[in-house]
Protein backbone atom coordinates (compact mmCIF):
# COMPACT_ATOMS: atom_id res chain seq x y z
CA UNK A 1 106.73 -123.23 -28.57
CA UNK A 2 105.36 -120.71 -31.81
CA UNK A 3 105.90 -117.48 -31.32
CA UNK A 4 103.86 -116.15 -34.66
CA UNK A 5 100.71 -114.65 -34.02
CA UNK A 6 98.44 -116.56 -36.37
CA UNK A 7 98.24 -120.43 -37.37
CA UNK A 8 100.66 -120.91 -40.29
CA UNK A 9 99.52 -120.78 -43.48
CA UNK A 10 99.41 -123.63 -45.20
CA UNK A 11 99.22 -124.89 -48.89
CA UNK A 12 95.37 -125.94 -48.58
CA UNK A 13 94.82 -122.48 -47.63
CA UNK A 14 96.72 -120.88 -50.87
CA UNK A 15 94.59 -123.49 -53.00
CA UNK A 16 91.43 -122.38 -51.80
CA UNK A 17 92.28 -118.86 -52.26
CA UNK A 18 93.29 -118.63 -55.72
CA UNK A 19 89.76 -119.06 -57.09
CA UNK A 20 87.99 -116.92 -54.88
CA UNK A 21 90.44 -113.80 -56.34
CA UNK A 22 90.08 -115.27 -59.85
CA UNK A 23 86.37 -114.91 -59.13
CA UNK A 24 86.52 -111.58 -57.81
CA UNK A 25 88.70 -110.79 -60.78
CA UNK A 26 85.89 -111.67 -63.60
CA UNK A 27 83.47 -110.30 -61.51
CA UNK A 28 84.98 -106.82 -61.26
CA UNK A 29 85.93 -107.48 -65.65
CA UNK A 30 82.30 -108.35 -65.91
CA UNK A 31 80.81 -105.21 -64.31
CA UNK A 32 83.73 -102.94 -66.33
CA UNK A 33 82.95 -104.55 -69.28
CA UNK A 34 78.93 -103.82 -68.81
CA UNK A 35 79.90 -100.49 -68.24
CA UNK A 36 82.10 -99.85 -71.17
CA UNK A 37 79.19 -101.60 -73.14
CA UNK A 38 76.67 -99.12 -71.73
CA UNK A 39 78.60 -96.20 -72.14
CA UNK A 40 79.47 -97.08 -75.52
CA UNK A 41 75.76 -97.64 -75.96
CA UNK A 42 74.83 -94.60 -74.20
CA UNK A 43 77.25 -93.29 -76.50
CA UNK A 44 76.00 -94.30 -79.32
CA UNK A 45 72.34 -93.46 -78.86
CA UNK A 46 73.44 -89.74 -78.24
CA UNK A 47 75.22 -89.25 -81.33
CA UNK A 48 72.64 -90.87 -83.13
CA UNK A 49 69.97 -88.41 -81.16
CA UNK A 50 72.39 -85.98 -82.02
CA UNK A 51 73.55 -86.74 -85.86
CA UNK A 52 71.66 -89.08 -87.35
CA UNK A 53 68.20 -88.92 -85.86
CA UNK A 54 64.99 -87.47 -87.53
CA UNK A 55 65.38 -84.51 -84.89
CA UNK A 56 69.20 -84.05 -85.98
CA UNK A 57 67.97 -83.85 -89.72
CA UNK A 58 65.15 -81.08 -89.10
CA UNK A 59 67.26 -79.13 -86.71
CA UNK A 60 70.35 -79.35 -89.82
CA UNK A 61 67.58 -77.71 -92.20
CA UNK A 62 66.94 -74.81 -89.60
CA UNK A 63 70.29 -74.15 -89.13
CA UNK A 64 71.05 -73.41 -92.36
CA UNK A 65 68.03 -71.28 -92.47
CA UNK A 66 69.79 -69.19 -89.85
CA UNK A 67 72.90 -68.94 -91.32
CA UNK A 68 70.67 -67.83 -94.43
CA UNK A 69 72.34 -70.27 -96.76
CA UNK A 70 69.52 -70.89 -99.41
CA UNK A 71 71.29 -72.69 -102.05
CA UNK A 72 72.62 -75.27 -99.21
CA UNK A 73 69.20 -76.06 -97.62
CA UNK A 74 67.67 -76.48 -101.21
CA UNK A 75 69.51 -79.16 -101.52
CA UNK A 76 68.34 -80.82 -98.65
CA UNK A 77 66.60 -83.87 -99.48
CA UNK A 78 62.90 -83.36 -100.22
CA UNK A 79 63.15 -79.93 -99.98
CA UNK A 80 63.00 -78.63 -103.20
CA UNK A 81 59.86 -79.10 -105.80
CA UNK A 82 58.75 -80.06 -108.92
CA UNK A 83 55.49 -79.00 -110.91
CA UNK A 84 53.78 -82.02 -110.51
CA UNK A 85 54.32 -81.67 -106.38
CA UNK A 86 53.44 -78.16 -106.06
CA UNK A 87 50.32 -79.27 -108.67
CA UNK A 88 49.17 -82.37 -106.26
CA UNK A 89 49.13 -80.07 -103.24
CA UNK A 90 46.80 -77.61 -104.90
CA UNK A 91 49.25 -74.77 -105.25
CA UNK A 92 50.14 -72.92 -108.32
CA UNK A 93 52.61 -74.57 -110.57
CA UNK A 94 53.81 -71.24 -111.92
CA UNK A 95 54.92 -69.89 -108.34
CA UNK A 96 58.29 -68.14 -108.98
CA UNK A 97 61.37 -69.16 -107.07
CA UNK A 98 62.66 -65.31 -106.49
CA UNK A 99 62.57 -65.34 -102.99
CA UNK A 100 64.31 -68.63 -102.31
CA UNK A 101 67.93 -66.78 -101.96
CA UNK A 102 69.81 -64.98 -99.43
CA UNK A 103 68.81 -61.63 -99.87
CA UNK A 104 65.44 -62.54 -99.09
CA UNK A 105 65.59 -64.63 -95.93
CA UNK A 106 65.52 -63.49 -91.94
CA UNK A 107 67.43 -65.63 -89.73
CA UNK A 108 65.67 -68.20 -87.61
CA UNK A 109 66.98 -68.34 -83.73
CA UNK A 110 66.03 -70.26 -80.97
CA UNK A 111 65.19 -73.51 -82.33
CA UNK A 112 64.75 -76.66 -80.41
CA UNK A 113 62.48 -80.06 -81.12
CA UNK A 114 59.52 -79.88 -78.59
CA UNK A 115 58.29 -83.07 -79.61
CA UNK A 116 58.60 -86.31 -82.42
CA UNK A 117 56.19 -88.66 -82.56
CA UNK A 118 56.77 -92.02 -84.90
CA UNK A 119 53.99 -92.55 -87.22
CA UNK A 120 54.41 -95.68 -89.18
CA UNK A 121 57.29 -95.25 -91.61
CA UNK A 122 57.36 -91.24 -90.85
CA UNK A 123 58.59 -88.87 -88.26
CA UNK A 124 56.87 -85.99 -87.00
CA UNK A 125 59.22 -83.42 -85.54
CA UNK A 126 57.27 -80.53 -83.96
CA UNK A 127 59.71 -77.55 -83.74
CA UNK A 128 59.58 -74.17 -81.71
CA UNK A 129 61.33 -71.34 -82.63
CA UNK A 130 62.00 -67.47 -82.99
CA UNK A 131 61.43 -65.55 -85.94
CA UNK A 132 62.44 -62.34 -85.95
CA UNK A 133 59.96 -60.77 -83.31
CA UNK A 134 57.41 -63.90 -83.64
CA UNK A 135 57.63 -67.26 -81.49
CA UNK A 136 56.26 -70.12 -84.16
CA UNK A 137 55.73 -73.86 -84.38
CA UNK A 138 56.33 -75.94 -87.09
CA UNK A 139 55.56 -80.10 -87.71
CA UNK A 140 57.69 -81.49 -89.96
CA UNK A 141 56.89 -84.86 -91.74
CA UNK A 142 60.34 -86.57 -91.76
CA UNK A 143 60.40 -90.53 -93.66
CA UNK A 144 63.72 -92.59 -93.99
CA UNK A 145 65.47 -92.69 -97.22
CA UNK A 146 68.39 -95.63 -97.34
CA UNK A 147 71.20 -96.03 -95.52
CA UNK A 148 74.78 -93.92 -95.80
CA UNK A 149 76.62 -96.94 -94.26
CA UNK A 150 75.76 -98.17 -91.41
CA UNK A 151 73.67 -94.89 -90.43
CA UNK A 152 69.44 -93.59 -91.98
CA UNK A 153 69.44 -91.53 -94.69
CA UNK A 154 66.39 -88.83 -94.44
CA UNK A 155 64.08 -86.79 -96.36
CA UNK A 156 61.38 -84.40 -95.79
CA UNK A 157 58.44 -86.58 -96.52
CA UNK A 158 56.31 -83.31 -97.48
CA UNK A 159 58.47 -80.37 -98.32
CA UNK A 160 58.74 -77.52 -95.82
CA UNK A 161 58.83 -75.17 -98.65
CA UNK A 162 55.14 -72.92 -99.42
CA UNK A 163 53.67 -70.48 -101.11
CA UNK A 164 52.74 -66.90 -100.26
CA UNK A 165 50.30 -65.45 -102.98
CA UNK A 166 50.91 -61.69 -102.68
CA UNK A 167 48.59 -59.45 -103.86
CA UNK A 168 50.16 -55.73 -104.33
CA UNK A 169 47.80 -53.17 -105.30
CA UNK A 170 49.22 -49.87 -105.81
CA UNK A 171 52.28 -50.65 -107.18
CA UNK A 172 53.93 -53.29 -109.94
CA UNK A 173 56.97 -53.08 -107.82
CA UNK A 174 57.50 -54.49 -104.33
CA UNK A 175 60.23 -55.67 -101.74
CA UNK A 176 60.04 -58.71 -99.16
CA UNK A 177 62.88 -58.82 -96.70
CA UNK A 178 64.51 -55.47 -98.54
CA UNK A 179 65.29 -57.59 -101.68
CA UNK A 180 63.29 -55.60 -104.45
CA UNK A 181 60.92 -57.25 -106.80
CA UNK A 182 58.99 -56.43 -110.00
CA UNK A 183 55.49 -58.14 -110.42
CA UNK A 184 56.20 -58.28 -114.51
CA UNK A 185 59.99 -59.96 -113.38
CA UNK A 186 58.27 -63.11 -111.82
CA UNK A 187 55.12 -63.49 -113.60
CA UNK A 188 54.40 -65.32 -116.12
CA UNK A 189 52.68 -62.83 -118.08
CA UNK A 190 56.12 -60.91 -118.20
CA UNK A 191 55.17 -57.03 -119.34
CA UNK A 192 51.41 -58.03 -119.37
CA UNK A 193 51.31 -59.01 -116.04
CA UNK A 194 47.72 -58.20 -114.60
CA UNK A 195 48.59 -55.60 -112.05
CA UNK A 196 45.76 -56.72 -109.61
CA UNK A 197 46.38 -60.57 -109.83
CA UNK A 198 48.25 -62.36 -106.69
CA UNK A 199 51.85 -62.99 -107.67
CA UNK A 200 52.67 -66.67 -106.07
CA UNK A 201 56.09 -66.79 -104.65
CA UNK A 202 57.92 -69.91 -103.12
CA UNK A 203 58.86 -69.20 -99.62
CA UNK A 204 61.24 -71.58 -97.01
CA UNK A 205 58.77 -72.54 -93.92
CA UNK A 206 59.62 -71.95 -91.00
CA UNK A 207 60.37 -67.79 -92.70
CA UNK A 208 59.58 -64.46 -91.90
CA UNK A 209 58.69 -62.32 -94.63
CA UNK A 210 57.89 -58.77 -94.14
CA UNK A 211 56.58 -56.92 -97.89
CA UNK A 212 56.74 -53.33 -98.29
CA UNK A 213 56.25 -50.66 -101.15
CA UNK A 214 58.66 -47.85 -101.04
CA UNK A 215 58.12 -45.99 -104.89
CA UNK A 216 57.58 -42.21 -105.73
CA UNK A 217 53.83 -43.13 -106.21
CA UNK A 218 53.32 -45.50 -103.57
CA UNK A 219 54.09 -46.42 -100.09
CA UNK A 220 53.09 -48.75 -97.40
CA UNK A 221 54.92 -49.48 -93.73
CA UNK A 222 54.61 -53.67 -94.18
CA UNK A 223 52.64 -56.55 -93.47
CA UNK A 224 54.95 -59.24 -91.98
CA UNK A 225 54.23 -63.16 -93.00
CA UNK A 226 55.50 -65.75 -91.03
CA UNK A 227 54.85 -69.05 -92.84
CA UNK A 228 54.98 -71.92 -90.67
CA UNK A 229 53.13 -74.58 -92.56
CA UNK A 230 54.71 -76.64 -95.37
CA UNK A 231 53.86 -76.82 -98.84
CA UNK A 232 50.72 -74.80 -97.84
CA UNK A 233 49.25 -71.77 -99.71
CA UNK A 234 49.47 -68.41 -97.76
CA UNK A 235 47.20 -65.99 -99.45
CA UNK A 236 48.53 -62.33 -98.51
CA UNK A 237 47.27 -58.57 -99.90
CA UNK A 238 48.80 -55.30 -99.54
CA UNK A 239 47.20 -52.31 -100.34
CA UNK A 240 50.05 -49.51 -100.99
CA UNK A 241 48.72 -45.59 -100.30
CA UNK A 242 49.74 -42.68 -102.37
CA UNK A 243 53.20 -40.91 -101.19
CA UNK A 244 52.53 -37.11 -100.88
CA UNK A 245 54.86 -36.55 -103.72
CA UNK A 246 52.29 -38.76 -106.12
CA UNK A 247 49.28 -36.67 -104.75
CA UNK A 248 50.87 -33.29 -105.69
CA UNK A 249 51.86 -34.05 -108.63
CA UNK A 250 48.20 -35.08 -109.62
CA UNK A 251 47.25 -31.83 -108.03
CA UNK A 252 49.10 -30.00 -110.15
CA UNK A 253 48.00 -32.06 -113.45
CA UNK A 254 44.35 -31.48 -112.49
CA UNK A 255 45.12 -27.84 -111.61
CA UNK A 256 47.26 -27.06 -115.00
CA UNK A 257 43.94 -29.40 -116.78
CA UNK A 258 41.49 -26.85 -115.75
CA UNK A 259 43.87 -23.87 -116.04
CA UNK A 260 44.16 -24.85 -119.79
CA UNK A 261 40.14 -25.12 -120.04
CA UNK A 262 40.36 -21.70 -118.80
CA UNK A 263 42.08 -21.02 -121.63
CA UNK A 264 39.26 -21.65 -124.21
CA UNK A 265 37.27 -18.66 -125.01
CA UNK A 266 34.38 -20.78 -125.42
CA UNK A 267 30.89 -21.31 -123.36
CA UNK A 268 31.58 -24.71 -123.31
CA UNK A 269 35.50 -25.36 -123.05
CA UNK A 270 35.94 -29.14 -124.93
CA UNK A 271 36.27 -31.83 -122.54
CA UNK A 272 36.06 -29.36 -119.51
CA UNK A 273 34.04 -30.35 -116.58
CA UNK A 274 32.41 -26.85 -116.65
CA UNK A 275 30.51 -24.48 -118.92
CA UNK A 276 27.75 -21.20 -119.63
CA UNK A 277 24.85 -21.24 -121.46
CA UNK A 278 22.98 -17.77 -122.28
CA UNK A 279 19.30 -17.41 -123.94
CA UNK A 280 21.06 -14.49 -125.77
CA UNK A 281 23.61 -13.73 -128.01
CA UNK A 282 27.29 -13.08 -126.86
CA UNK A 283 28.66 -10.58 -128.18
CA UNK A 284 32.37 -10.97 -127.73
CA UNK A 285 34.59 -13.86 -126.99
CA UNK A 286 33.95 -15.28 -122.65
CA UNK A 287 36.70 -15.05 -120.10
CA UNK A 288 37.37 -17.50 -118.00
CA UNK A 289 39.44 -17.93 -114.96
CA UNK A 290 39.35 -20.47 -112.16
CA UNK A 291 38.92 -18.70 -108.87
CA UNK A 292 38.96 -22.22 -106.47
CA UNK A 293 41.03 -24.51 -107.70
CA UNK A 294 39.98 -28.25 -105.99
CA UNK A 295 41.83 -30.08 -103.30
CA UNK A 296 42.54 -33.02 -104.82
CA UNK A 297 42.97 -36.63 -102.96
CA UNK A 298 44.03 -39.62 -104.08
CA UNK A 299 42.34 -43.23 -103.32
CA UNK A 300 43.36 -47.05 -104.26
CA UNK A 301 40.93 -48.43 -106.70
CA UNK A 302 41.63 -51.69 -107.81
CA UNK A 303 44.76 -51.64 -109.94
CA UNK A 304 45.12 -48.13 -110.07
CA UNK A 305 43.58 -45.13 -108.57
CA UNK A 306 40.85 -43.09 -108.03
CA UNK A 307 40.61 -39.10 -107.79
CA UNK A 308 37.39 -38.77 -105.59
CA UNK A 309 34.26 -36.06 -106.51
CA UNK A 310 35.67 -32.63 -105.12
CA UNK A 311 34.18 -29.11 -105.88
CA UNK A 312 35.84 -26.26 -107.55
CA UNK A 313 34.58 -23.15 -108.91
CA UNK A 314 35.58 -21.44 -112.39
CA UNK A 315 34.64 -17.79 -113.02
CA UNK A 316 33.28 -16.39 -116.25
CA UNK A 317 32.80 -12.99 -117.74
CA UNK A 318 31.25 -12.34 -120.79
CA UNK A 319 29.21 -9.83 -122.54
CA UNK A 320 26.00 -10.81 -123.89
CA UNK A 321 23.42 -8.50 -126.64
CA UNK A 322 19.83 -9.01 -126.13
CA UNK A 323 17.79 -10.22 -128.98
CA UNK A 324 14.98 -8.39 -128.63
CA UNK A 325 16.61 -4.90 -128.01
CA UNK A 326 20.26 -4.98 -128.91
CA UNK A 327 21.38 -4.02 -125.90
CA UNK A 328 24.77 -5.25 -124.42
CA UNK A 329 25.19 -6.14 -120.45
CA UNK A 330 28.48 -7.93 -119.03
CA UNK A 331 27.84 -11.25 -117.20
CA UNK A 332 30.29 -11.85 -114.61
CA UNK A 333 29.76 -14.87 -112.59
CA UNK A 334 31.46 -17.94 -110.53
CA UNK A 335 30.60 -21.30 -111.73
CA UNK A 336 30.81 -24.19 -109.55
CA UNK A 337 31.62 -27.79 -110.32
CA UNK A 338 33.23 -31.33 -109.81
CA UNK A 339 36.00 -32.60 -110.63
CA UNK A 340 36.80 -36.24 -110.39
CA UNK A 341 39.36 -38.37 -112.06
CA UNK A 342 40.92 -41.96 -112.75
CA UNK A 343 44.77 -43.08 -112.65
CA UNK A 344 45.85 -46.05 -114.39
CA UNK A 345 49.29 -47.31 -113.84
CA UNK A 346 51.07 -47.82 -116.79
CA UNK A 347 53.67 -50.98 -117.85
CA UNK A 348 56.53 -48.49 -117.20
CA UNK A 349 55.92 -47.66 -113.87
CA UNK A 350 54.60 -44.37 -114.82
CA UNK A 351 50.59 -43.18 -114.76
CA UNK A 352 47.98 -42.17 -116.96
CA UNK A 353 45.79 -39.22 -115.32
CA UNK A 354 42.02 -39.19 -117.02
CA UNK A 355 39.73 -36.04 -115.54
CA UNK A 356 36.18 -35.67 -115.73
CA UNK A 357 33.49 -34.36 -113.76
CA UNK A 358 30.35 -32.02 -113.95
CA UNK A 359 28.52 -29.12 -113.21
CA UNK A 360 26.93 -28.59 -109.52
């Protein structure tokens, strides 16, 4: 009698279940092996999404635009410009590179690809962003340059650099972003630099660019530019306002002007904007004084600046002999006039103050 619990097993049995486990074996390798295959793929795909991609090439550019390292992202491939590129995009070949530096960038934050659309043999990667207090969007036009290896090589198929064209009037001298500039420093004029012409300046796109005038004759609180377009024109103009300090000190040339006329005993001071005439003879030298001096105000006008049509009165006292009886009588009486002016601003910064005006 067999006491086990369970047939025997016998050698037909072993021999039927050695391939069933080798099967299960390759089986289970097969699915591993898929796996490892689509993790290494999976793999792969991210660090190209990540490294290598169109969006990975962009998103290198901005971040060196945050960490405001100029020299680093001009040399970014198809970033920087020649002539002959800025002259087939209809922008001014003579735009000055002052601005493409350190001193003169604001950091962009936030960026992130909101979409990238193939388009033949180039890339469009359409970027959000902050910049300073400003959300933008920007489209760049990425194209595939080579190979480094086994990975693409990309370039900015149109470069994401532009140009602001800043007109400044007011002032020859100007800062955007803090770093100071000089209109005669970056045109190419030099010292004859047309104060009212637009100064082009090369910008990085995506940038922030906030101008300001801060001199002893001029002032103005900024007009921020964000340019978000590339190797597009931005046309910009900033009118700077007199600083009290300007306007007082033209006050006190126009009042020390008039305050010499005074000083002619004369009916008709030379080059004064007021005079006497008398039918009769004088019969000693006129006195003048000037009893309301004018408020003087300052207004942009063009290049320079303008010193508008404001009244003042000059008083004159004189003592005049009649012809027909000899007979003397004192003439005391105010005269009131105009006085206007025109400020030109010189090469060195400083002003030239021409008065005029007329009697009332």
């Amino acid at each position: 009698m067999n006491s086990a619990a369970g047939a025997p097993t016998t050698s037909e049995d072993v021999a039927v279940a050695r391939p069933r486990r080798l099967a299960r074996d390759l089986t289970i390798l097969a699915i591993v092996g898929v796996l490892l295959l689509a993790a290494l793929g999976a793999g792969a795909a991210a660090a190209y999404r990540e490294l290598y991609s169109p969006r990975a090439f962009v998103l290198h550019y901005l971040d060196l635009l945050h960490d405001r390292r100029a020299a680093e992202a001009l040399t970014v491939p198809g970033v920087a410009v020649d002539s002959a590129e800025l002259e087939s995009a209809g922008l001014p070949t003579s735009a000055s590179d002052a601005l493409l530096r350190p001193d003169a960038l604001q950091t962009i934050t936030d960026a992130r690809v909101i979409d990238e659309v193939a388009d033949g043999d180039v890339t469009r990667v359409t970027v959000a962003y902050r910049a300073g207090a400003y959300d933008g969007k920007t489209t760049f036009a990425v194209r595939q340059d080579g190979w480094i290896g086994v990975v693409p090589h990309w370039r900015f198929d149109v470069s994401p650099l532009a140009v602001v064209a800043l007109t400044v009037g007011g002032s020859m001298q100007f800062s955007v972003n803090g770093f100071e500039i000089d209109k005669r420093q970056v045109s190419m004029d030099g010292g004859d630099a047309d104060p009212s012409a637009p100064v082009p300046l090369l910008v990085f796109s995506p940038g922030l660019y906030s101008v300001a005038v801060d001199t002893p004759m001029s002032t103005t609180p900024g007009v921020a530019i964000l340019a978000d377009s590339p190797l597009t024109d931005v046309p910009v103009e900033v009118q700077a306002q007199p600083t009290e300090q300007f306007v007082s000190v033209v006050q006190q040339r126009v009042s020390d002007f008039l305050s010499a006329c005074a000083q002619q005993k004369v009916l008709q001071p030379t080059g004064c904007p007021f005079g006497f005439t008398v039918r009769n003879r004088i019969d000693d030298a006129p006195t003048w004084s000037i009893v309301e001096q004018p408020t003087v105000s300052v207004v942009p006008d063009g290049a320079g600046w303008r010193i508008p049509s404001t009244r003042a009165v000059a008083h004159i006292e004189v003592d005049v002999r009649s012809i027909f009886d000899g007979s003397v009588r004192t003439v005391e009486e105010d005269v009131p006039f105009t006085v206007n002016g025109e400020i030109s601003v010189q090469p060195d910064g400083s002003a030239s103050i021409s008065i005029g005006g007329s009697l009332d």
